[in-house]
Protein backbone atom coordinates (compact mmCIF):
# COMPACT_ATOMS: atom_id res chain seq x y z
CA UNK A 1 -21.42 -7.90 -0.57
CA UNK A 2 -20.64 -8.18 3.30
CA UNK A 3 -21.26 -5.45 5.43
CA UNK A 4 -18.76 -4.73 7.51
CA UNK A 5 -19.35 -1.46 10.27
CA UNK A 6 -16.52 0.80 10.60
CA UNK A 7 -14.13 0.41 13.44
CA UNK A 8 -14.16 2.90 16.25
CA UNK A 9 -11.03 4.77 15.86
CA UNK A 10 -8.16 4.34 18.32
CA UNK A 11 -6.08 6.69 17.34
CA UNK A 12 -3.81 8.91 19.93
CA UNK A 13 -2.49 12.28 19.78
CA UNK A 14 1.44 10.71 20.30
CA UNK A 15 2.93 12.23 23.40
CA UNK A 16 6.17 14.67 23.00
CA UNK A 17 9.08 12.17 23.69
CA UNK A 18 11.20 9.41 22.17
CA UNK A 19 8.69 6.27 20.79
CA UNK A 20 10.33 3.13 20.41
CA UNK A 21 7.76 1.25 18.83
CA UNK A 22 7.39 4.22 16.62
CA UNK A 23 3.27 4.58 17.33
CA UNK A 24 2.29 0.72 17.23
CA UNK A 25 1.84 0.39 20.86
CA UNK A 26 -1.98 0.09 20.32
CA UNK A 27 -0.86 -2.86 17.47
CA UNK A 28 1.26 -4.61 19.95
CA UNK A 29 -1.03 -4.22 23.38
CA UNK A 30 -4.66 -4.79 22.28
CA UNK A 31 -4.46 -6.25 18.73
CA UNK A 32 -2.80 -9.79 19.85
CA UNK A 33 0.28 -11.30 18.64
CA UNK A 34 1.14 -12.49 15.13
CA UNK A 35 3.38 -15.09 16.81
CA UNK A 36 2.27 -18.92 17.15
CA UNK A 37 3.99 -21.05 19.57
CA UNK A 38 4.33 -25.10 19.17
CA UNK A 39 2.14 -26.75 22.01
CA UNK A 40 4.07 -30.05 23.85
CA UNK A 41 7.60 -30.49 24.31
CA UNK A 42 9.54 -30.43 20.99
CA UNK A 43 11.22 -33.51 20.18
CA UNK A 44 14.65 -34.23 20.48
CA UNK A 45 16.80 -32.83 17.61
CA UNK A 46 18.75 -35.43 15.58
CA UNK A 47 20.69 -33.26 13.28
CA UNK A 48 22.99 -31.11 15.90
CA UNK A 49 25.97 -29.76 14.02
CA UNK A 50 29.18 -30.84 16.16
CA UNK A 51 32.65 -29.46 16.29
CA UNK A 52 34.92 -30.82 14.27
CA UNK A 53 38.99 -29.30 14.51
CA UNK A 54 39.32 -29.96 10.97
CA UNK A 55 35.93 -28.25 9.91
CA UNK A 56 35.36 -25.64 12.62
CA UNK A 57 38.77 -24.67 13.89
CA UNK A 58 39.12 -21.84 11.32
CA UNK A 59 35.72 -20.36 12.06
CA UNK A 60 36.21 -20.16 15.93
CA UNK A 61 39.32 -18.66 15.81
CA UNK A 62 38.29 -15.76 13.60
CA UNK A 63 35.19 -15.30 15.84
CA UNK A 64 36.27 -15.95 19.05
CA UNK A 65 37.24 -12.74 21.01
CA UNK A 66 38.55 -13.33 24.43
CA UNK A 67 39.20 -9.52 25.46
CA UNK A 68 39.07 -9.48 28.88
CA UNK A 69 38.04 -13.09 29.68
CA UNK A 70 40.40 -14.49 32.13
CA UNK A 71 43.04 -16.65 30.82
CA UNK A 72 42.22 -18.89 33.73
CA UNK A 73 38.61 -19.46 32.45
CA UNK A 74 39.23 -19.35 28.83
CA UNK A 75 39.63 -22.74 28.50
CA UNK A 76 36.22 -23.83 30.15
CA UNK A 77 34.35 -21.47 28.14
CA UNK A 78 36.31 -22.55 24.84
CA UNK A 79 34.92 -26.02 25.77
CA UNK A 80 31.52 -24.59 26.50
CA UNK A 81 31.66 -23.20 22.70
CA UNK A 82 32.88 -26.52 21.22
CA UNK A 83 30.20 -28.66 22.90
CA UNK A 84 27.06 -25.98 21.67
CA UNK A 85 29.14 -25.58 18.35
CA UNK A 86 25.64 -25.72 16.61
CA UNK A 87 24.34 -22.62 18.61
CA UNK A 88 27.55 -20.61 17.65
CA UNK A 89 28.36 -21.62 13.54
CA UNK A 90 27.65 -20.14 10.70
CA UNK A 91 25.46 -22.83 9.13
CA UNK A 92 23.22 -23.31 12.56
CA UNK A 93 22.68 -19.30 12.36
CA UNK A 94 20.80 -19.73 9.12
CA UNK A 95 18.27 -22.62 9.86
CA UNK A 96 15.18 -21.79 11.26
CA UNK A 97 14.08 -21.57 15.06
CA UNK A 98 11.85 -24.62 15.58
CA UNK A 99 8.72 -23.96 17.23
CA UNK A 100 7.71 -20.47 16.35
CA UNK A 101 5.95 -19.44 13.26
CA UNK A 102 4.93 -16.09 12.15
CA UNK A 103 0.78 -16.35 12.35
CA UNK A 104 0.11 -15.33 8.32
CA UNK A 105 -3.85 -15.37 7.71
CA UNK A 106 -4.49 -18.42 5.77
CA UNK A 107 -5.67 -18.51 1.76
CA UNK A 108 -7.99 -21.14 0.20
CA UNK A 109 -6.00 -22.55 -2.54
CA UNK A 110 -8.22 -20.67 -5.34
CA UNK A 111 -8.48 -17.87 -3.51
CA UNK A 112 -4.24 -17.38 -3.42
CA UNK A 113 -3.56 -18.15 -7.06
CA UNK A 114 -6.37 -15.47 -7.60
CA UNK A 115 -4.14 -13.20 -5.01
CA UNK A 116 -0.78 -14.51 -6.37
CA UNK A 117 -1.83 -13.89 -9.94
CA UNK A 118 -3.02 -10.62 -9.54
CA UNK A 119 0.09 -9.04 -6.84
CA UNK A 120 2.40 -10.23 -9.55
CA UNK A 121 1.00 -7.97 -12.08
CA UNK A 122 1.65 -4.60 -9.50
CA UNK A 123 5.08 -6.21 -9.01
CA UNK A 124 5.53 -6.16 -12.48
CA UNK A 125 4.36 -2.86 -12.77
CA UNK A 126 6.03 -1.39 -9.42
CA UNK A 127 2.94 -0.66 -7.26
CA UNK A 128 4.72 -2.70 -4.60
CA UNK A 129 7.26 -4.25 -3.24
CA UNK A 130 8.35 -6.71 -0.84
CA UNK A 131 7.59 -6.05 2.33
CA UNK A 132 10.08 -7.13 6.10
CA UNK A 133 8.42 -4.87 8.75
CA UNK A 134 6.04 -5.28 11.47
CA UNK A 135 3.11 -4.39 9.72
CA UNK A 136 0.51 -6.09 7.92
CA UNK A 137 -3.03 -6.07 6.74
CA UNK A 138 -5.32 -9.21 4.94
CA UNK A 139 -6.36 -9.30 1.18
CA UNK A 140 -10.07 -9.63 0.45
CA UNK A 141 -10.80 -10.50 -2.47
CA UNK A 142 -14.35 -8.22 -3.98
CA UNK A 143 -16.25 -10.21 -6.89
CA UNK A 144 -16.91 -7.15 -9.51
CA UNK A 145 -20.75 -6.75 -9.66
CA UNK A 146 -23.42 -8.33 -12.62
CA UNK A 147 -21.45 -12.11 -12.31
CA UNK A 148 -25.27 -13.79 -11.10
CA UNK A 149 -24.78 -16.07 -13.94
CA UNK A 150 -21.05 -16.87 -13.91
CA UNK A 151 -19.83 -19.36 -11.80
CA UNK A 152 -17.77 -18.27 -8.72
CA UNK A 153 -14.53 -20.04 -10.08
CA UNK A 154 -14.49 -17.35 -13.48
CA UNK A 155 -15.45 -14.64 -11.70
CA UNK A 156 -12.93 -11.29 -12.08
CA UNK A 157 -11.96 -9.93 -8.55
CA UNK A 158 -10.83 -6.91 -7.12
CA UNK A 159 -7.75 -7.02 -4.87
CA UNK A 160 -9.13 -5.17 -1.55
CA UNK A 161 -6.65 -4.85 0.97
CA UNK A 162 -8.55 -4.77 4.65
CA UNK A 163 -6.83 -1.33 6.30
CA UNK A 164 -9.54 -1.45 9.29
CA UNK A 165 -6.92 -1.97 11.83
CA UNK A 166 -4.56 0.63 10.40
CA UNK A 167 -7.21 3.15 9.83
CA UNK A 168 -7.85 3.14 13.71
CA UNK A 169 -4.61 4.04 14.80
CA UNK A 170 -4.25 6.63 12.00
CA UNK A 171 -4.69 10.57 12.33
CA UNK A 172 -7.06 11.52 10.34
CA UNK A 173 -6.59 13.97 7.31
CA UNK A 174 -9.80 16.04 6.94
CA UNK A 175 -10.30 17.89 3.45
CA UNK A 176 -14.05 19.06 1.72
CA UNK A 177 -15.22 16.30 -0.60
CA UNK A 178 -17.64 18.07 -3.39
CA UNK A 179 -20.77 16.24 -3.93
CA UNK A 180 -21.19 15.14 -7.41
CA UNK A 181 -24.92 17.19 -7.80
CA UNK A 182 -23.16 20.38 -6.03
CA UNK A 183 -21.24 20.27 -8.53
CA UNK A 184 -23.50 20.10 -11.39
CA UNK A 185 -25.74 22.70 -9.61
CA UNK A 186 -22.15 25.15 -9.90
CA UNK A 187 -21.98 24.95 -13.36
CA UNK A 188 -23.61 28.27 -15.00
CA UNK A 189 -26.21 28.44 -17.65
CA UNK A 190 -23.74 29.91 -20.20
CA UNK A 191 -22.01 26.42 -20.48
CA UNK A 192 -23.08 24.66 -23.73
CA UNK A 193 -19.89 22.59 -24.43
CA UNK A 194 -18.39 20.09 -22.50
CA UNK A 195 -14.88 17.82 -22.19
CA UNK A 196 -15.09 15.11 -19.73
CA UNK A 197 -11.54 13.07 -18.70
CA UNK A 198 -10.61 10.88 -15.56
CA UNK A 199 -7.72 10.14 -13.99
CA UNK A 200 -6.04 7.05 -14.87
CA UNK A 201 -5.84 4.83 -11.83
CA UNK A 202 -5.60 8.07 -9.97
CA UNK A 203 -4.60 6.87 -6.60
CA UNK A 204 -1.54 5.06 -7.67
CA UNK A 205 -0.69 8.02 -9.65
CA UNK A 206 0.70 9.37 -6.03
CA UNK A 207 3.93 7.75 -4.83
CA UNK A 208 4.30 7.16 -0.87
CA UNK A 209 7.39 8.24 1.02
CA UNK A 210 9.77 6.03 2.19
CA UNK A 211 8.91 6.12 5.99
CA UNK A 212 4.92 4.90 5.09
CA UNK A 213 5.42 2.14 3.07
CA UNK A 214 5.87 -0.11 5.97
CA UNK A 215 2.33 0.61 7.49
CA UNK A 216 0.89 0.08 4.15
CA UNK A 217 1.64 -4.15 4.22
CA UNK A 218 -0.18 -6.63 3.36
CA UNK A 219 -0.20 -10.62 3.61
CA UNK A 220 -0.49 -12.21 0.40
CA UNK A 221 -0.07 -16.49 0.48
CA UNK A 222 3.90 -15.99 0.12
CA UNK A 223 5.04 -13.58 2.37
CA UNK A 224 4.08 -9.67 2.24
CA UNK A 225 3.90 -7.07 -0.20
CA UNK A 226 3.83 -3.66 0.44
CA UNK A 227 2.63 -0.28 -1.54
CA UNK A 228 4.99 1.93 -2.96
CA UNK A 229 1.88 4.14 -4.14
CA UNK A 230 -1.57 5.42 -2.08
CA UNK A 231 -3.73 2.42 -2.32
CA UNK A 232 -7.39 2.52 -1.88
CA UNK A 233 -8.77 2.07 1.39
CA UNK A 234 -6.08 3.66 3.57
CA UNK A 235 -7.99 5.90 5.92
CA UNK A 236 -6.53 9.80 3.89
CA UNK A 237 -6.32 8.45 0.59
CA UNK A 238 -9.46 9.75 -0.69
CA UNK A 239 -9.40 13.61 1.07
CA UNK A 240 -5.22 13.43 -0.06
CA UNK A 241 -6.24 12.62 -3.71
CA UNK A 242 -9.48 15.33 -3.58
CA UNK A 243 -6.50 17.96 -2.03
CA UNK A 244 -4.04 17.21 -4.48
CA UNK A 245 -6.88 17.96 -7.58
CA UNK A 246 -7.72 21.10 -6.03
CA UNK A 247 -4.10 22.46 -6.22
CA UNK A 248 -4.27 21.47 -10.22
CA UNK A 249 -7.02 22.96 -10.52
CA UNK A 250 -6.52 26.41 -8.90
CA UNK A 251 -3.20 26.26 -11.33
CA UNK A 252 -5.51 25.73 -14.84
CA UNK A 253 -7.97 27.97 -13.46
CA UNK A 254 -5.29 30.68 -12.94
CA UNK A 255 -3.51 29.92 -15.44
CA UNK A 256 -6.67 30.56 -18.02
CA UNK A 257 -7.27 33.60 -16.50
CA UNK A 258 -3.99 34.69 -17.20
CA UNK A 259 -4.31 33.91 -20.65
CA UNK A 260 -7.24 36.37 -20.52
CA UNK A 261 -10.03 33.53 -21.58
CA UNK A 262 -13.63 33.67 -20.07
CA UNK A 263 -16.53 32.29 -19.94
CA UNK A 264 -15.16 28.88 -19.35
CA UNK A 265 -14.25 26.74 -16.09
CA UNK A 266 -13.76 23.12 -14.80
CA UNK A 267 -15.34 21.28 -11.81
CA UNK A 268 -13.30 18.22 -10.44
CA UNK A 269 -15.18 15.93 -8.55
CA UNK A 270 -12.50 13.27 -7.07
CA UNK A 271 -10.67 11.62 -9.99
CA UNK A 272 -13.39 13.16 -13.03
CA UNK A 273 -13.03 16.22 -14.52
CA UNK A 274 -15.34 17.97 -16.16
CA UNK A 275 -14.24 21.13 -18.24
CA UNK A 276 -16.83 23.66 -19.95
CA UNK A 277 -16.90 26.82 -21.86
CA UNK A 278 -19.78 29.21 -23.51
CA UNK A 279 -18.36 27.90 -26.87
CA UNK A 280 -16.48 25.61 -28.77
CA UNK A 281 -13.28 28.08 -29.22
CA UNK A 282 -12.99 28.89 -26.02
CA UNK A 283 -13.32 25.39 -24.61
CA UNK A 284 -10.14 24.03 -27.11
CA UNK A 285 -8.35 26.97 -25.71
CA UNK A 286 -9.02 26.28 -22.37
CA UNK A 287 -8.18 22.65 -22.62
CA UNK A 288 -4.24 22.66 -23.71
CA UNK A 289 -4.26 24.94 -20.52
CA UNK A 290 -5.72 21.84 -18.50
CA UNK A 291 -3.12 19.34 -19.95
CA UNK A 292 -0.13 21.70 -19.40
CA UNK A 293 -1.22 21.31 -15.32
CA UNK A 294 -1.65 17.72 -15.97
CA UNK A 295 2.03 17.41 -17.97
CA UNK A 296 3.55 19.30 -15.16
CA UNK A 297 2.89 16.84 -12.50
CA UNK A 298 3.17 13.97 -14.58
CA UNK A 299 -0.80 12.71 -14.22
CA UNK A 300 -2.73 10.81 -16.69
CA UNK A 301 -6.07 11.20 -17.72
CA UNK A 302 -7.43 7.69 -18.60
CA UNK A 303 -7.38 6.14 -21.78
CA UNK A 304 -8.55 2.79 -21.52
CA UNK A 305 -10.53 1.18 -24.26
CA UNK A 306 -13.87 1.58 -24.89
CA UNK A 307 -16.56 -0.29 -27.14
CA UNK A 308 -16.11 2.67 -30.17
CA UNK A 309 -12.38 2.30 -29.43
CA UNK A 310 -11.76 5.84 -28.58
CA UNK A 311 -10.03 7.25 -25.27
CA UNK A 312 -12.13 7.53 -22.48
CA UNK A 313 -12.61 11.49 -23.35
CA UNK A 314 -15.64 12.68 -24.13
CA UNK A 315 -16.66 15.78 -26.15
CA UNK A 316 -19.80 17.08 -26.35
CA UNK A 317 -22.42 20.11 -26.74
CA UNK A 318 -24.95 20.47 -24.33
């Protein structure tokens, strides 16, 4: 793995008036331009589009609008018009500007069928979408770990998308992150059975509003996607996701005390949940009360396969 030292961040309280470039000054004025410019003199075009009054004499006079043009002059400019017809038409409108291109980060060619492939499975599923704003972050592609002995071309990737930039002009959200041995430490001596469950791809499990999903871009080798759910990476996602858990579980929690049960309690540490009670009983009582939260909201403990073929939830006795 590469180790790459986090950015200072940039970010800026924004000041109390109208933004036009709606907080990407710092984008636009120290991070460069995604434009490229030709170098030399283009050459000279050969396929001008030129008026023709059998063609073109319908178009120009349903576009033309002379309002308060001097009749005097109207005749000079309508011969202006005729002799750039291929600056004014229709079918000039929709071919390309020559000489500027929009400065995409470029893909090795296994590297962006790798991308390609794996972007078109969260199209499928509706993690993204395309993308037409200003915004825009690079893929890196992360080789899972133990692949010493397979050769680069079959190694399985994860799809990283580098937020560095973004992260630096973001605010940032700050919420208390429980260590995983705090929260072992918490649990009391009277626990003896356990239930164990994580959230299935938690992160996506969240849905971004409308107004984000433009920040959250990236470049991929045909165009740009962008995230209709919290990805990983973005600078909140992890405190958000850790926030959100700690509403559920102040809900279960008060919902089992309302139910009068005791001896019995959960500990959530990010996307793994960990539920116990003093016995058996108690802890299948207490767990229909945890799923009712979960139903609510619509979130999905994980169930991916494992070697014995059962759900990844685990029940066990201390």
């Amino acid at each position: 793995m590469i180790y790459r030292p986090p950015l200072k961040s940039k970010y800026r309280k924004p000041e109390m008036a109208n933004n036009t470039l709606d907080g990407m000054e710092a984008l636009f004025t120290n991070f460069g331009s995604s434009l490229r410019k030709a170098t030399g003199p283009l050459p000279p075009r050969d396929n001008l589009i030129k008026f023709d009054a059998n063609l073109h004499d319908a178009e120009l006079s349903k576009n033309i609008r002379w309002h308060a043009c001097p009749k005097e002059h109207q005749l000079a400019v309508l011969n202006i018009i005729k002799t750039y017809w291929d600056v004014f038409c229709a079918e000039g409108i929709q071919r390309h500007i020559r000489g500027f291109t929009c400065k995409n980060p470029r893909y090795g060619p296994h590297e962006a069928q790798i991308i390609t492939q794996m972007t078109e499975k969260l199209l499928d599923n509706g993690l993204v979408e395309p993308a037409l704003g200003p915004w825009a972050s690079q893929v890196v592609l992360a080789a899972k770990a133990k692949q010493e002995d397979v050769p680069w071309y079959e190694f399985t990737w994860r799809l990283c998308v580098s937020n560095r930039m973004l992260n630096q002009v973001t605010r940032a959200f700050a919420y208390p992150i429980k260590r995983c041995d705090d929260a072992v430490e918490e649990i009391p001596p009277e626990a003896q059975f356990f239930i164990t469950a994580d959230m299935d791809a938690g992160y996506w499990q969240i849905e971004t509003e409308e107004a984000s999903r433009n920040r959250l871009a990236f470049f991929v080798p045909n165009g740009k996607l962008q995230w209709t759910v919290m990805p990983m990476g973005a600078l909140n996602a992890n405190a958000v996701f850790v926030a959100m858990m700690a509403v559920l579980q102040a809900e279960w929690l008060a919902a089992a005390t309302k139910a009068g049960l005791e001896q019995c309690g959960s500990q959530v540490i990010v996307d793994d949940i960990l539920l116990w009670a003093a016995s058996v009983h108690v802890l299948l009582e207490f767990f229909p009360i945890v799923l009712d939260a979960l139903q609510t909201y619509e979130t999905y403990p994980e169930t991916q396969e494992v070697p014995d073929n059962h759900a990844e939830l685990r029940i066990c006795r201390h």
